[in-house]
Protein backbone atom coordinates (compact mmCIF):
# COMPACT_ATOMS: atom_id res chain seq x y z
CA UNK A 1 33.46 -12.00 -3.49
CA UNK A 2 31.10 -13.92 -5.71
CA UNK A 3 31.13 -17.12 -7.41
CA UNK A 4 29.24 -19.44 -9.23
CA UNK A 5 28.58 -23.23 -8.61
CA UNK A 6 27.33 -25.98 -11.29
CA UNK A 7 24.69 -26.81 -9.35
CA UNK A 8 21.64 -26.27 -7.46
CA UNK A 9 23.71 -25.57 -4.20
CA UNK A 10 24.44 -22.44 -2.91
CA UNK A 11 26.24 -24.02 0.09
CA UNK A 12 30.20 -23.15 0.51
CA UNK A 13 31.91 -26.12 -0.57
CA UNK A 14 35.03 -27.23 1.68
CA UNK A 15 37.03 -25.79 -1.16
CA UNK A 16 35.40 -22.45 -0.85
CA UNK A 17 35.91 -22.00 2.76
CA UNK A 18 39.99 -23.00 2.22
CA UNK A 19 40.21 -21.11 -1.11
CA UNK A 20 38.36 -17.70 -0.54
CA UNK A 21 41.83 -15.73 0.00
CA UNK A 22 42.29 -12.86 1.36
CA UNK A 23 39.09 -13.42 3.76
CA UNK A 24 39.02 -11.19 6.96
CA UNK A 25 36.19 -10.45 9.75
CA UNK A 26 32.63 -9.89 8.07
CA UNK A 27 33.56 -10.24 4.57
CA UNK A 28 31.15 -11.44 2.25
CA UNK A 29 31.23 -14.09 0.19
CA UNK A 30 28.08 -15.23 -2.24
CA UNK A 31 27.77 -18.25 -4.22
CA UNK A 32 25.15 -18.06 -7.11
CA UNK A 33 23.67 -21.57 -7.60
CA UNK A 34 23.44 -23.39 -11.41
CA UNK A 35 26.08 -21.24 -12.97
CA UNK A 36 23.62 -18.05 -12.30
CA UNK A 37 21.28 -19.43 -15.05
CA UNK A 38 18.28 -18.46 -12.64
CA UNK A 39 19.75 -14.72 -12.16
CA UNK A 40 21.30 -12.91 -9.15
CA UNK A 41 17.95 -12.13 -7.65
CA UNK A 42 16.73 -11.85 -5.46
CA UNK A 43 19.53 -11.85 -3.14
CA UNK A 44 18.13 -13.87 -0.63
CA UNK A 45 18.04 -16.66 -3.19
CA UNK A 46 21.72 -16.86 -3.43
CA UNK A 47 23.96 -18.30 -0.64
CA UNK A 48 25.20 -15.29 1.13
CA UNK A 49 27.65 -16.28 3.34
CA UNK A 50 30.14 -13.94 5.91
CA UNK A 51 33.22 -14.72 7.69
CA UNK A 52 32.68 -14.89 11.14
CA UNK A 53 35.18 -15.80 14.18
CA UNK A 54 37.47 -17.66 11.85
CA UNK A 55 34.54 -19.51 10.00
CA UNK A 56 32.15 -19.23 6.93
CA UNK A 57 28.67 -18.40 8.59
CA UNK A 58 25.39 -18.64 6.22
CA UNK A 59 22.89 -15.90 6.44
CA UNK A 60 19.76 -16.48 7.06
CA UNK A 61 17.09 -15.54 4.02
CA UNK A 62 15.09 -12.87 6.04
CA UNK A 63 18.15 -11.24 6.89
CA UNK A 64 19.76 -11.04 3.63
CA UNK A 65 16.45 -9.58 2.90
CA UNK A 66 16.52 -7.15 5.74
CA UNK A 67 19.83 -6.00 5.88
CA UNK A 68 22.04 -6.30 2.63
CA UNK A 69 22.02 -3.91 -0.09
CA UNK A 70 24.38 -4.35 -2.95
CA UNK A 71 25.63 -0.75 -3.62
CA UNK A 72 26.85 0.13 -7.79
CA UNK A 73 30.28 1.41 -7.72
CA UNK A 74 29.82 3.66 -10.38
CA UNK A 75 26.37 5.63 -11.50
CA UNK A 76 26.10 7.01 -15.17
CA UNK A 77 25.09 10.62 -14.48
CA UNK A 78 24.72 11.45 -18.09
């Protein structure tokens, strides 16, 4: 899931660790700092965090880098 926040933070807030419903064992969930006036990437600039163990976990920068790809669900073949 994605969301934005108002500011600068792309931190889970306490309200985004209760709130993020359904959540379930390496889900993703991204926050996209200052309302996503600055873009979506690179994706390493966003706080890309994944539900570990029963808690929100932050990735680290190099490894959103190394090892998440956003896949389109739908290509225009035309």
């Amino acid at each position: 899931q994605v969301h934005t926040h108002p500011t600068d933070s792309a931190l889970h807030s306490l309200g985004d660790d209760d709130m993020v419903r359904p959540r379930y064992e390496g889900m993703l969930s991204i926050v996209v700092p200052a309302y996503g006036r600055h873009g979506l990437r690179p994706l390493y600039s966003l706080g890309v965090h994944q539900f570990q163990d029963g808690t929100w976990v932050l990735a680290e920068h190099e490894d959103v880098r190394q090892n998440i790809v956003i896949v389109p669900t739908a290509v225009d073949l035309r």
